[in-house]
N, C-alpha and C. Protein backbone atom coordinates (compact mmCIF):
# COMPACT_ATOMS: atom_id res chain seq x y z
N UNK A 1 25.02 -8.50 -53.90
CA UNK A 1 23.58 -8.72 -53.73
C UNK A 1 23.09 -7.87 -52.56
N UNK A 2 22.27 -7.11 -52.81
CA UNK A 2 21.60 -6.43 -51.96
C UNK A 2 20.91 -7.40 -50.45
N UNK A 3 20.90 -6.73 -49.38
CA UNK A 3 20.34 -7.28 -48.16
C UNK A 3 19.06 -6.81 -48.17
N UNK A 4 18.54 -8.18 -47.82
CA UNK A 4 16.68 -7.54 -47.85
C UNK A 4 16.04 -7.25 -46.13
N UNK A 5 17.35 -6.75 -45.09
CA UNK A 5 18.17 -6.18 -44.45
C UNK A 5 17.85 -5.15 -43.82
N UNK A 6 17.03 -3.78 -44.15
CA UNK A 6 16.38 -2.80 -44.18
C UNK A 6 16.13 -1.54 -42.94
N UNK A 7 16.82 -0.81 -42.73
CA UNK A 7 16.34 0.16 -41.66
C UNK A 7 15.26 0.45 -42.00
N UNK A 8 14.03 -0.01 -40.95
CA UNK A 8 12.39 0.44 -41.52
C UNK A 8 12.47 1.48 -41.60
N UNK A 9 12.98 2.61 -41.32
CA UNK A 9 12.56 4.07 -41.63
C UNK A 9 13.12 4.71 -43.20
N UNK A 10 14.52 3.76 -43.33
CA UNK A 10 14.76 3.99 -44.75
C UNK A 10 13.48 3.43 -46.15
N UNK A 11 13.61 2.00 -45.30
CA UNK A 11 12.62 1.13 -46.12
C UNK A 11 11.10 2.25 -46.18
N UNK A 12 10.74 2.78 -44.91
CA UNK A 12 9.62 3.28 -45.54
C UNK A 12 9.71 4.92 -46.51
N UNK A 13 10.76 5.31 -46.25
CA UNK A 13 11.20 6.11 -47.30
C UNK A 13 10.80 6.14 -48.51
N UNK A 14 11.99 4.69 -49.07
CA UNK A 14 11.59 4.20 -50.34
C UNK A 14 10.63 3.77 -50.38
N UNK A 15 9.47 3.16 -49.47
CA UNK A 15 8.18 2.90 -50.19
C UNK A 15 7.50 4.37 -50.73
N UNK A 16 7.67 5.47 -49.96
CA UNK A 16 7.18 7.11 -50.21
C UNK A 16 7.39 7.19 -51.51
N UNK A 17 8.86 7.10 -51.60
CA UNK A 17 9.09 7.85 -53.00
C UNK A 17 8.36 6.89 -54.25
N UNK A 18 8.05 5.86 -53.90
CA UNK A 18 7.49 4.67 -55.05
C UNK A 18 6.18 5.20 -55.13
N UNK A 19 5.39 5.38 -54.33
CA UNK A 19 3.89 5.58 -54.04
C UNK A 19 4.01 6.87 -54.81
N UNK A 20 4.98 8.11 -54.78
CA UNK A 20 4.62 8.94 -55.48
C UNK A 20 5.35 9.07 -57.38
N UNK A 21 6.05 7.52 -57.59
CA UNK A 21 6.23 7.32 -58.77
C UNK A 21 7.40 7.82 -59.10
N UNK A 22 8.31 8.29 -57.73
CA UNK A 22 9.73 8.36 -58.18
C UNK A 22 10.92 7.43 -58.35
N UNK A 23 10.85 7.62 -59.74
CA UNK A 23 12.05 6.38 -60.59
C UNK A 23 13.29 5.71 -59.78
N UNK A 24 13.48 6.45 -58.93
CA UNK A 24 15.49 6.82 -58.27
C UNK A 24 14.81 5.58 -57.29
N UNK A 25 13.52 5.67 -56.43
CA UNK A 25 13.07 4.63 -55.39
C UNK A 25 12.44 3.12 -55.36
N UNK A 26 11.95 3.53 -56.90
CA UNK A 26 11.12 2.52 -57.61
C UNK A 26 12.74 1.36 -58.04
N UNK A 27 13.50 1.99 -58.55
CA UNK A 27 14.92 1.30 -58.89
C UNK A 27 15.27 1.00 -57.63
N UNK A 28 15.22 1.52 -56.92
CA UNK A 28 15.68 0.77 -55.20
C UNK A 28 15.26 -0.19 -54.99
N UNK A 29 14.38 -0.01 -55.13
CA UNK A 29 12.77 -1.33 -54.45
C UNK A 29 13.48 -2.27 -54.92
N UNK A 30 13.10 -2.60 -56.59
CA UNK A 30 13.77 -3.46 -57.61
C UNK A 30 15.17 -4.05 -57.10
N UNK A 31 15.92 -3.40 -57.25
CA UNK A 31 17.51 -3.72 -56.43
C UNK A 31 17.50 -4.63 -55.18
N UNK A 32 16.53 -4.29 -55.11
CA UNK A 32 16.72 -5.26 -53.21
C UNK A 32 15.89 -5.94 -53.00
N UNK A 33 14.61 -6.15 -54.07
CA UNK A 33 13.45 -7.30 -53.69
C UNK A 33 14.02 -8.05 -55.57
N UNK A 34 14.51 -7.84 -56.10
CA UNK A 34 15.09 -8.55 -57.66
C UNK A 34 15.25 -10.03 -57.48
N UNK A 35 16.39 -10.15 -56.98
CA UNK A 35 16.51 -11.42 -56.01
C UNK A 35 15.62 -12.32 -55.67
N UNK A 36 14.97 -11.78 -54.54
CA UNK A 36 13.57 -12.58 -54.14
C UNK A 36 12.41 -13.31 -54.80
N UNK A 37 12.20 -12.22 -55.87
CA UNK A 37 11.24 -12.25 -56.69
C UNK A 37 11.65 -13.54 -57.77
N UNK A 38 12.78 -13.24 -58.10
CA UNK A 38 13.21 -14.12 -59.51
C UNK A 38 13.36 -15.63 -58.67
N UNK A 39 13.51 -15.64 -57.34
CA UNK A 39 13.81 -17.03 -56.25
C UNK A 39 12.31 -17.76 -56.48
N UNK A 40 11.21 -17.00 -56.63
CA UNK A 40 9.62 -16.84 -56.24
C UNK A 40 9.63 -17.44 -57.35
N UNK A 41 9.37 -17.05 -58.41
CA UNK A 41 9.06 -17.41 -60.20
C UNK A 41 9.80 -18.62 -60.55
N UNK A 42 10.87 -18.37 -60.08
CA UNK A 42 11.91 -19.75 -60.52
C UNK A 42 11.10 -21.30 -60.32
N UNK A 43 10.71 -21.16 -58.86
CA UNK A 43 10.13 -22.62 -58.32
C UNK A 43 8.82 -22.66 -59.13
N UNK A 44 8.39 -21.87 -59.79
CA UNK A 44 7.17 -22.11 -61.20
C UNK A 44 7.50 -22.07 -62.24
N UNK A 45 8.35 -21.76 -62.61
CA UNK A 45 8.67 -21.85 -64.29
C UNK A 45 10.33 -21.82 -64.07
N UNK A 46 10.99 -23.45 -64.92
CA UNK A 46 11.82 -24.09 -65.00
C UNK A 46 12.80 -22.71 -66.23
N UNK A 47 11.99 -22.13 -66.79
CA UNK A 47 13.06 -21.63 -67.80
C UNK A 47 13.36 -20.15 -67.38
N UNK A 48 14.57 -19.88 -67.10
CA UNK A 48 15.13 -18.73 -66.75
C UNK A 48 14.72 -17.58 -67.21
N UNK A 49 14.39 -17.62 -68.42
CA UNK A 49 13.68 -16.12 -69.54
C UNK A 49 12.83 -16.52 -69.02
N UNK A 50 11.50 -17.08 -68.99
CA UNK A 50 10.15 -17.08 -68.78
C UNK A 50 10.01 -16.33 -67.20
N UNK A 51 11.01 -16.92 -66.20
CA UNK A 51 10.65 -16.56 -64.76
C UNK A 51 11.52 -14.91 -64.67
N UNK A 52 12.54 -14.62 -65.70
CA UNK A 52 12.45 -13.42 -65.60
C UNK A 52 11.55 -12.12 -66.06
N UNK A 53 11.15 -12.79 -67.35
CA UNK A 53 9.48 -11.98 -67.90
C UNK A 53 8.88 -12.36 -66.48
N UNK A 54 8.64 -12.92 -65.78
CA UNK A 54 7.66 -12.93 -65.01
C UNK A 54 7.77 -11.67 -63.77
N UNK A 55 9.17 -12.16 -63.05
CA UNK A 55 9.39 -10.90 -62.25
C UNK A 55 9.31 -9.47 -62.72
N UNK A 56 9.41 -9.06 -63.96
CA UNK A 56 9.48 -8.09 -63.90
C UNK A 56 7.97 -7.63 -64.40
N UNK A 57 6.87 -8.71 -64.74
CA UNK A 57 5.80 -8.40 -64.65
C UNK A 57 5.16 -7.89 -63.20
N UNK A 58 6.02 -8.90 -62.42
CA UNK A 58 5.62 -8.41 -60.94
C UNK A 58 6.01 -7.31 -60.58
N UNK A 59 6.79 -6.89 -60.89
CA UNK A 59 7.56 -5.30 -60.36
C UNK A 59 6.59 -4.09 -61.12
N UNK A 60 6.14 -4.83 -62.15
CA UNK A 60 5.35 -3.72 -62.50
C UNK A 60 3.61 -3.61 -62.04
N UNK A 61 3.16 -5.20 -61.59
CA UNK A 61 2.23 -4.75 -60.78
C UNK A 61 2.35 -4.05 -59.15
N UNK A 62 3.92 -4.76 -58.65
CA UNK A 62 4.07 -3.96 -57.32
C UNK A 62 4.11 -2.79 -57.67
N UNK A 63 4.49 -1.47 -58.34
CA UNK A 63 4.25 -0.28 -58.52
C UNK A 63 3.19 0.05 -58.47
N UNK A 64 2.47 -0.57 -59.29
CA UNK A 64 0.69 0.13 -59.65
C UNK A 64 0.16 -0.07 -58.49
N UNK A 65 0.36 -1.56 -57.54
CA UNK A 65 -0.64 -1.57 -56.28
C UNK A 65 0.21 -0.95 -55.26
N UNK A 66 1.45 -0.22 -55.12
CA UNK A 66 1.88 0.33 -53.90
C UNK A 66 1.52 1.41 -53.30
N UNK A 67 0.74 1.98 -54.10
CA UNK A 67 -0.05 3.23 -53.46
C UNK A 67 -1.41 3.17 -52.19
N UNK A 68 -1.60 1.16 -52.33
CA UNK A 68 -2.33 0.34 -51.52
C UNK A 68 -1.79 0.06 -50.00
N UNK A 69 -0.44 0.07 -50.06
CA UNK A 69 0.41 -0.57 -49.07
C UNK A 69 0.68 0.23 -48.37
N UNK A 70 -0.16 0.19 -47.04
CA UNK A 70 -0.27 1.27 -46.04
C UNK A 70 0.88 0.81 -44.98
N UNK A 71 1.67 1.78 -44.93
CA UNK A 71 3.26 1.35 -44.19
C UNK A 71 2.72 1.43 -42.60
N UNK A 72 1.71 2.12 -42.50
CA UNK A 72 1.88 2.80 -40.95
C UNK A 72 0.77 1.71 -40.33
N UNK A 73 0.20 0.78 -41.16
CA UNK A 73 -0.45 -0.67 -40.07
C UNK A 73 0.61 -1.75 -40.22
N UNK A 74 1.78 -1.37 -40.37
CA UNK A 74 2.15 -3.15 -40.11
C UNK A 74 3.95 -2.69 -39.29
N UNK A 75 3.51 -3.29 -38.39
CA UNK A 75 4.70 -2.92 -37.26
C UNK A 75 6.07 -3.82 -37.97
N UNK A 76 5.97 -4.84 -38.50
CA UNK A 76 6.77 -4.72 -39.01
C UNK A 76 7.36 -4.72 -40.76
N UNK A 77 7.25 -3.59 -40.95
CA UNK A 77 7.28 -3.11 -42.45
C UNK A 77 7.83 -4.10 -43.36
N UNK A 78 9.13 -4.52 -43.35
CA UNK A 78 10.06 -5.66 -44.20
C UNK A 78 9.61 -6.95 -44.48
N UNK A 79 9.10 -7.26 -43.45
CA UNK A 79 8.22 -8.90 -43.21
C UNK A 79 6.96 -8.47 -43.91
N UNK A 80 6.25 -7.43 -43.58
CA UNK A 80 4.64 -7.25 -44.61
C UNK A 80 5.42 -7.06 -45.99
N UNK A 81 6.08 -6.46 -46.27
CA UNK A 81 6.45 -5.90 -47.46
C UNK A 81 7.10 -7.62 -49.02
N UNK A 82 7.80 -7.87 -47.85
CA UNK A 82 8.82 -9.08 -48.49
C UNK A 82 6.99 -10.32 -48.81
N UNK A 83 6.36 -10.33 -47.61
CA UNK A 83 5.43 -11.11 -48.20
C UNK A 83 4.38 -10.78 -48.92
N UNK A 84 4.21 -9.41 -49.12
CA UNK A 84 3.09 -8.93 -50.00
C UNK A 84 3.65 -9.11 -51.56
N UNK A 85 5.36 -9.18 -52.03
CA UNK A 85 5.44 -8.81 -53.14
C UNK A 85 5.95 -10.52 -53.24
N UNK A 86 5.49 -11.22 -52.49
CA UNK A 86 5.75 -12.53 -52.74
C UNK A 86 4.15 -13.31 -53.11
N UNK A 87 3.53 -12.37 -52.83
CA UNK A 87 2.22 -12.99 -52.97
C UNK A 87 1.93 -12.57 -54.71
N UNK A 88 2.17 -10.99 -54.55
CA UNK A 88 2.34 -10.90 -56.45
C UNK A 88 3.06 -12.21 -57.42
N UNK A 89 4.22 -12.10 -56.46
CA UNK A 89 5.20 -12.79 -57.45
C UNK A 89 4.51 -14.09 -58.02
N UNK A 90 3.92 -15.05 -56.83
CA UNK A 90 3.27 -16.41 -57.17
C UNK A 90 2.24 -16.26 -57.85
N UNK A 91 1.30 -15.13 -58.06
CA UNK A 91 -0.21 -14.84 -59.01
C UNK A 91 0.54 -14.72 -60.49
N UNK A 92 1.72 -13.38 -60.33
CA UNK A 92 2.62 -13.70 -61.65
C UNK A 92 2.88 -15.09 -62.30
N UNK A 93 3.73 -15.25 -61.98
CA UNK A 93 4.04 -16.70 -61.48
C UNK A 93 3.09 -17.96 -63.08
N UNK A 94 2.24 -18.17 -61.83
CA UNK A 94 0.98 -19.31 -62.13
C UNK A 94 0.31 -18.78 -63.56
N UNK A 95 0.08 -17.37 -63.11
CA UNK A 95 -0.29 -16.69 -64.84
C UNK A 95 0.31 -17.20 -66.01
N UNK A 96 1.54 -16.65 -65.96
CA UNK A 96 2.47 -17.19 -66.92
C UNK A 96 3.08 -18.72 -67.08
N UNK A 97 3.14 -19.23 -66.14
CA UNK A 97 2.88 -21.01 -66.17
C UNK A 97 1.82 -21.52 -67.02
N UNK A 98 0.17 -20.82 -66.70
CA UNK A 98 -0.82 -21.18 -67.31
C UNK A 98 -0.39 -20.92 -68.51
N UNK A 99 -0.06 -19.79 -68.99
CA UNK A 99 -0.49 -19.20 -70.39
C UNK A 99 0.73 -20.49 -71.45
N UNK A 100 2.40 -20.45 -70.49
CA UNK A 100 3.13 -21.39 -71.41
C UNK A 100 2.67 -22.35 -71.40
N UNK A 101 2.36 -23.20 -70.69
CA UNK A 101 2.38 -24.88 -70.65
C UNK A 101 0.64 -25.44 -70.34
N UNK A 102 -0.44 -24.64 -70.91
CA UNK A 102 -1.60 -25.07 -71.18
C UNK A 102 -1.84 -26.42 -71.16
N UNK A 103 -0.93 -26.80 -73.23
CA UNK A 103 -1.39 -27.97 -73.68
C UNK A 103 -0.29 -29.42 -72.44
N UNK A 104 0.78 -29.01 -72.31
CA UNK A 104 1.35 -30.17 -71.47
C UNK A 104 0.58 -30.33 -70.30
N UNK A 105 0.31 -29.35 -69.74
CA UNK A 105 -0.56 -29.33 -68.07
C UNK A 105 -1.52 -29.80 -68.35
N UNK A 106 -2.62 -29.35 -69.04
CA UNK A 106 -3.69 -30.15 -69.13
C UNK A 106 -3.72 -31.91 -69.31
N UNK A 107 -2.68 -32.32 -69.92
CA UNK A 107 -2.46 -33.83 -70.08
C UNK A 107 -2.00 -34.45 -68.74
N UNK A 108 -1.43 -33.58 -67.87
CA UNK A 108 -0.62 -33.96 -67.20
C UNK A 108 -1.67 -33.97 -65.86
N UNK A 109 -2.43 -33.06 -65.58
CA UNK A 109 -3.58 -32.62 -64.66
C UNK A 109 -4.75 -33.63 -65.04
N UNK A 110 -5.01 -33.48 -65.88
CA UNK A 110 -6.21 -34.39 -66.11
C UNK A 110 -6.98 -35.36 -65.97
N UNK A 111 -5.60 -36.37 -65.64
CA UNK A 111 -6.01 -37.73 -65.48
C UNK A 111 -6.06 -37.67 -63.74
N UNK A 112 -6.53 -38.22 -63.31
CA UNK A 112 -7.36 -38.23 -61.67
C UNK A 112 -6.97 -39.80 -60.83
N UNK A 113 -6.19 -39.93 -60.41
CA UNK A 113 -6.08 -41.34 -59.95
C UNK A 113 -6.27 -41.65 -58.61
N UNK A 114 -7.65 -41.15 -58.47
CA UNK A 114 -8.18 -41.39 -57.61
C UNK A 114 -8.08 -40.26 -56.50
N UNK A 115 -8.78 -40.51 -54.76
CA UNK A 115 -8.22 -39.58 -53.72
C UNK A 115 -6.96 -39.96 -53.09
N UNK A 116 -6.23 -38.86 -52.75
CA UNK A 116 -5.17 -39.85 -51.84
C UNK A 116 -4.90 -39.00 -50.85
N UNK A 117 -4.83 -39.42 -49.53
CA UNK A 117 -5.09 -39.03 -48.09
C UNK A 117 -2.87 -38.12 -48.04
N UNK A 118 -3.30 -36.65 -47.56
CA UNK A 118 -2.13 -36.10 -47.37
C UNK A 118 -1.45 -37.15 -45.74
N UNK A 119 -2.05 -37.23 -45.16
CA UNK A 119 -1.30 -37.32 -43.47
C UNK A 119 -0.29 -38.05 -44.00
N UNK A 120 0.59 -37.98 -42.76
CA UNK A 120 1.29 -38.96 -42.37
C UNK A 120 2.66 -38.30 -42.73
N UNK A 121 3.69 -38.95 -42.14
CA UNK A 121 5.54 -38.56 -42.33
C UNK A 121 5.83 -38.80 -43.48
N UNK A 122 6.94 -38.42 -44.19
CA UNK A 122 7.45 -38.70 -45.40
C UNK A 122 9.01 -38.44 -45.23
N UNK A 123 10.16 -38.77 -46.13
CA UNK A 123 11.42 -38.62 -46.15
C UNK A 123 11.33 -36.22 -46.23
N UNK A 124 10.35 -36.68 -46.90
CA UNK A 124 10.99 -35.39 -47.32
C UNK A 124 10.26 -34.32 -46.49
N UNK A 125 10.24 -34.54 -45.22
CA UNK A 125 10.10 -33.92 -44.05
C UNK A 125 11.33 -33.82 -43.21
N UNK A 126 12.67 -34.44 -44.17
CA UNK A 126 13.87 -34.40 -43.19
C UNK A 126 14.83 -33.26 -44.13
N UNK A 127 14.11 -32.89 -45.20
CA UNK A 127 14.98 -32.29 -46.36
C UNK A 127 15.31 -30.71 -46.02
N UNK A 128 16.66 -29.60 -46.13
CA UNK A 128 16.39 -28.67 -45.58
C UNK A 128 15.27 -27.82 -46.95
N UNK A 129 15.43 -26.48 -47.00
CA UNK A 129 14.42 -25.90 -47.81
C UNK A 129 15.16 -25.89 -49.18
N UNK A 130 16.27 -25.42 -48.71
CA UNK A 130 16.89 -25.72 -50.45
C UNK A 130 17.02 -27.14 -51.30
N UNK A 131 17.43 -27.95 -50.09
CA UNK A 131 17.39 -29.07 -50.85
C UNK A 131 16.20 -29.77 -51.33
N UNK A 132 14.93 -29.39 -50.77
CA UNK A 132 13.40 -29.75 -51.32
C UNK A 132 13.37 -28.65 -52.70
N UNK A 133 13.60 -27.65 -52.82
CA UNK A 133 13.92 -26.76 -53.56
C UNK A 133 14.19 -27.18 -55.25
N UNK A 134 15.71 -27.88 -54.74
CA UNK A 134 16.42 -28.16 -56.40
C UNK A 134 15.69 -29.85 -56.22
N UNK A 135 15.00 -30.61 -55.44
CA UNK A 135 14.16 -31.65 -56.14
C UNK A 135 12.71 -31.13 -56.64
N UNK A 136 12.58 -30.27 -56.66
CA UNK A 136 10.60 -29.80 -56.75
C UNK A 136 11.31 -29.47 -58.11
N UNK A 137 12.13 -29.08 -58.85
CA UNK A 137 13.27 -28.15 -60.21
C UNK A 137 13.18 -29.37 -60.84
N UNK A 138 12.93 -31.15 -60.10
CA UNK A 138 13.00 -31.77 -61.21
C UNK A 138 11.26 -32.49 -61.52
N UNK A 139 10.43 -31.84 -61.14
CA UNK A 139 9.11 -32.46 -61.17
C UNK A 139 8.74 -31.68 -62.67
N UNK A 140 7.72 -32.80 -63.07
CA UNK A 140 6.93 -32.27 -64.45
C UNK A 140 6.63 -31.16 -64.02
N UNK A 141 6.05 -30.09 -65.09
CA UNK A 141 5.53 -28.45 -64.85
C UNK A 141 4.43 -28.56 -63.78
N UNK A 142 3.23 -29.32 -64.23
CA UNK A 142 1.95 -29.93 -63.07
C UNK A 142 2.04 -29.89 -61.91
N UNK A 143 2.98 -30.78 -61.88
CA UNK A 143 3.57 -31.60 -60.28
C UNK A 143 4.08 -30.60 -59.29
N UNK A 144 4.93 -29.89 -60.18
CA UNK A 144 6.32 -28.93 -59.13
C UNK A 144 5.07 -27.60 -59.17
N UNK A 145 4.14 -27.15 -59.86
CA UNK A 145 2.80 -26.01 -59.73
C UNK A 145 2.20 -26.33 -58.72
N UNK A 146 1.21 -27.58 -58.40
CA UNK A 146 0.72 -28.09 -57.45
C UNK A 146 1.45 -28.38 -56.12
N UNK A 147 2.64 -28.75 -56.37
CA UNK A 147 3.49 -28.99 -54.90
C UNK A 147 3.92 -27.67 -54.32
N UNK A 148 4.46 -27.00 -55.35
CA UNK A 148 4.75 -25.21 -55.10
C UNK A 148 3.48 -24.95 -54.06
N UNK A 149 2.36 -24.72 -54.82
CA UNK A 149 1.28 -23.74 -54.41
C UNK A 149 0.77 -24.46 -52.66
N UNK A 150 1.14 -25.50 -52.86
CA UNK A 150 -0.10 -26.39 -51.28
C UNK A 150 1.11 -26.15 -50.47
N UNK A 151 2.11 -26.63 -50.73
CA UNK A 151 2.80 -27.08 -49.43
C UNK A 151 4.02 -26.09 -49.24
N UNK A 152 4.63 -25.16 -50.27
CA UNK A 152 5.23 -24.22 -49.97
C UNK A 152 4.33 -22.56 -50.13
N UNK A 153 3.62 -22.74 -50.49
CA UNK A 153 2.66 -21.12 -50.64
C UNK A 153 1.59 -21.18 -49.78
N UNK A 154 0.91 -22.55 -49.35
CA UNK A 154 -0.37 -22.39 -48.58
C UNK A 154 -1.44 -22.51 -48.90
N UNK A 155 -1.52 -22.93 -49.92
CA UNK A 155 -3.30 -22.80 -50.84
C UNK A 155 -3.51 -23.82 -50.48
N UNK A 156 -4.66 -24.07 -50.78
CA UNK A 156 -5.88 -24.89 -50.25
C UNK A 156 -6.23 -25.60 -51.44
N UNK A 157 -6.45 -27.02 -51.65
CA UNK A 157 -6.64 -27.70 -53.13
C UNK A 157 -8.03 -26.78 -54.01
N UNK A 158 -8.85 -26.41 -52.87
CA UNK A 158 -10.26 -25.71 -53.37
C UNK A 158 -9.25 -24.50 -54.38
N UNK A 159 -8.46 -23.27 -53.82
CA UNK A 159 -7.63 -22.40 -54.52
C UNK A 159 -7.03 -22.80 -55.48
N UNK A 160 -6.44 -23.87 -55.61
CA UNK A 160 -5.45 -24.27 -56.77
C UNK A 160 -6.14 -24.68 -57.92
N UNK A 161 -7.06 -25.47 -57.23
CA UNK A 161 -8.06 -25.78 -58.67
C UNK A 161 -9.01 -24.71 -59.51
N UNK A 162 -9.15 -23.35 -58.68
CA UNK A 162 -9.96 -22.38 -59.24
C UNK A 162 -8.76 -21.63 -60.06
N UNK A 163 -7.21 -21.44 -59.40
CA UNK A 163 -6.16 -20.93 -59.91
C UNK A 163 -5.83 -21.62 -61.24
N UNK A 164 -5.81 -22.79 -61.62
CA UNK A 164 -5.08 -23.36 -62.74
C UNK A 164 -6.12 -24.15 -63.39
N UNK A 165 -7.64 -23.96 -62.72
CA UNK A 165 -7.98 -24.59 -63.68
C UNK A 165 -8.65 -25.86 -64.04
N UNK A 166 -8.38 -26.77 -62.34
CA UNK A 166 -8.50 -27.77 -62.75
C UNK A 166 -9.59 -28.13 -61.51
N UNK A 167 -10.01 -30.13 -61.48
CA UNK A 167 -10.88 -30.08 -60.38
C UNK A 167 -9.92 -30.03 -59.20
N UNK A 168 -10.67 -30.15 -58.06
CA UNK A 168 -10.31 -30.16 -56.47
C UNK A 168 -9.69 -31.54 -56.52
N UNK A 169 -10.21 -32.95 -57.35
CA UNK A 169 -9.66 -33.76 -57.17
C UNK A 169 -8.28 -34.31 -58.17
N UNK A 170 -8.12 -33.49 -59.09
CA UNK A 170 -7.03 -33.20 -60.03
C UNK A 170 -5.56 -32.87 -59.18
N UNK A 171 -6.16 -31.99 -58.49
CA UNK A 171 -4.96 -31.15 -57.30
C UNK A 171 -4.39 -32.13 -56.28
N UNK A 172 -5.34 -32.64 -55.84
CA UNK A 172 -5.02 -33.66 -54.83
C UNK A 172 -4.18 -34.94 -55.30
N UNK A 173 -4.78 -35.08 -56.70
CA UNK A 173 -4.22 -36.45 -57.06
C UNK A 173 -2.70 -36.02 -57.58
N UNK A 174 -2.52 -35.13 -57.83
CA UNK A 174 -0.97 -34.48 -58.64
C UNK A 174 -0.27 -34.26 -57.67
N UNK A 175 -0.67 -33.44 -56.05
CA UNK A 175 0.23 -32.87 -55.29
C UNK A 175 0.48 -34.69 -54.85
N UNK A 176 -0.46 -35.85 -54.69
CA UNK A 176 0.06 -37.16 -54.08
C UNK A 176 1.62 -37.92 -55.05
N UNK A 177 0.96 -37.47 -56.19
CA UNK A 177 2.06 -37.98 -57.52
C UNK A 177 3.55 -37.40 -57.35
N UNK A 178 3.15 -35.73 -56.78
CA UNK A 178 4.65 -35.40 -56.97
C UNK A 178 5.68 -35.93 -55.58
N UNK A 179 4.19 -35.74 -54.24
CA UNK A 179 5.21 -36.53 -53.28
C UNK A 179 5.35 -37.78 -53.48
N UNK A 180 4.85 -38.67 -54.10
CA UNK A 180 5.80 -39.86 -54.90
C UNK A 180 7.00 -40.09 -55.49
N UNK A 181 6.62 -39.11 -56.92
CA UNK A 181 8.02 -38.90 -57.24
C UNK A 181 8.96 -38.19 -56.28
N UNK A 182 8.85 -37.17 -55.53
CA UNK A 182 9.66 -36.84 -54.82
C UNK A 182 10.75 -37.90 -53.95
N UNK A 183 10.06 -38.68 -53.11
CA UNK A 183 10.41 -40.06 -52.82
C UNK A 183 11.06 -40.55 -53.43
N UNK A 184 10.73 -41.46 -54.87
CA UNK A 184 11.41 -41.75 -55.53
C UNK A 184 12.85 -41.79 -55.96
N UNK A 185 12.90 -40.23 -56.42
CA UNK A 185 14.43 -39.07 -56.51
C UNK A 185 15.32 -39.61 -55.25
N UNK A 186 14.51 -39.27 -54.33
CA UNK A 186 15.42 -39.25 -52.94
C UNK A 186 15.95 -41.07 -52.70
N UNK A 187 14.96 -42.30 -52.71
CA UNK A 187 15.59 -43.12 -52.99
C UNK A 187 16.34 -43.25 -54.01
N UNK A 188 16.81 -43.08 -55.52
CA UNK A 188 17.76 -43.24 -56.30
C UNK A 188 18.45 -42.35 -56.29
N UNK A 189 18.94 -41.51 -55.23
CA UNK A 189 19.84 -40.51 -55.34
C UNK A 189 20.57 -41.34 -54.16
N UNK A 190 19.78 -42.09 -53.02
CA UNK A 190 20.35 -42.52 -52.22
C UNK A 190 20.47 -41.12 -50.86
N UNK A 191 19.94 -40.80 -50.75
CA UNK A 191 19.89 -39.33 -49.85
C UNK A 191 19.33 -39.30 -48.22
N UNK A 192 20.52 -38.98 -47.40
CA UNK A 192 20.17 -39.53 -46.26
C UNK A 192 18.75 -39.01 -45.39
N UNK A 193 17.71 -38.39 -46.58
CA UNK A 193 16.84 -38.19 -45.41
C UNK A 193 15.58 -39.18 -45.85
N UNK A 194 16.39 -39.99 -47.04
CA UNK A 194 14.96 -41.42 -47.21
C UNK A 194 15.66 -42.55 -46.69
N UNK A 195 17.31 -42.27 -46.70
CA UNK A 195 17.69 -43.60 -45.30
C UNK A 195 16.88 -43.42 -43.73
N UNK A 196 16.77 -42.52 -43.56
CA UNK A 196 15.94 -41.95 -42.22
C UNK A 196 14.17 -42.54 -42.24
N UNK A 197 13.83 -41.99 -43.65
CA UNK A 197 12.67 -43.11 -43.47
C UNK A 197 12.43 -44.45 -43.46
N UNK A 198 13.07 -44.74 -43.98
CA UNK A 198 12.99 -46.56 -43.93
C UNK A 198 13.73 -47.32 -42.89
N UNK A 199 14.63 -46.61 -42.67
CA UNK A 199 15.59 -47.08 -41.54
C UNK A 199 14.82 -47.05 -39.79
């Protein structure tokens, strides 16, 4: 597996040769952000073919917009770079989420149960990232979209609901559902970071 690792001067190399559409650099890129990308898609779409159509949808919009990606404003190249094609990856991503699972999401989004207030501690503030990771892998498509996008990507319920579709209070009520179920999991798994909450 490639290191995403990078001597910036190599790294901006290969961004050169991409910007001017040479194959040998463009296959570089790929090689060493592949990984990342398919890590990105995965936590949105549960099925392995779907999140690999997806990355490589992304690889093909990172080409077309890299002629955008001005190397010489961002001091540090690898960190702009790794999060710019992570920002593709999640627009990929949600696209293709939307387009498979329409009719289930919509059933699943729809119903509104009410507001429910984010604050406050939860177990799964003791969880490391992977292990929040393979529990978000067991949420309905809805749930693990909405929990993805707020609390590991950053969006804002106003964004998510213009992204997928749904209301502002749809978002809110799904991202409360999945940290429920999340909970849940973690009590019947018995997992020491919901002994930590209750304890």
């Amino acid at each position: 597996m490639a290191s995403l690792e990078l001597d910036s001067a190599l790294l901006t190399e290969i961004l050169t040769g991409c910007q001017k559409q040479e194959q040998a650099s463009q296959r570089r890129l790929y090689m060493l952000y592949y990984s990342y990308g398919l890590s990105v898609c995965l936590r949105y779409l549960h099925d392995r073919d779907v999140a690999l159509e997806a990355v490589n949808d992304g690889f093909m919009k990172v080409f077309q917009e890299l002629p955008r990606f001005d190397t010489t404003r961002h001091t540090d190249v690898a960190g702009s770079l790794r999060g710019w094609i992570r920002k593709i990856m999640v627009h990929t991503a949600i696209d293709r989420f939307r387009a498979n699972s329409r009719h289930a999401f919509q059933a699943d989004l729809d119903t509104v149960a009410g507001s429910h207030a984010d604050g406050g501690h939860s177990p799964l503030d003791n969880l490391s990232f992977e292990e929040l990771l393979q529990l978000i892998g067991q949420l309905t498509p809805a749930y693990r979209a909405v929990f993805n996008m707020y609390v590991i990507d950053g969006y804002t319920h106003e964004e998510i609901a213009t992204q997928l579709g749904i209301s502002v209070g749809a978002s809110k009520s799904n991202l409360f559902k999945a940290r429920e179920h999340l909970k849940t999991l973690l009590k019947k798994n018995k997992h020491h970071a919901y002994a930590k909450y209750v304890g």
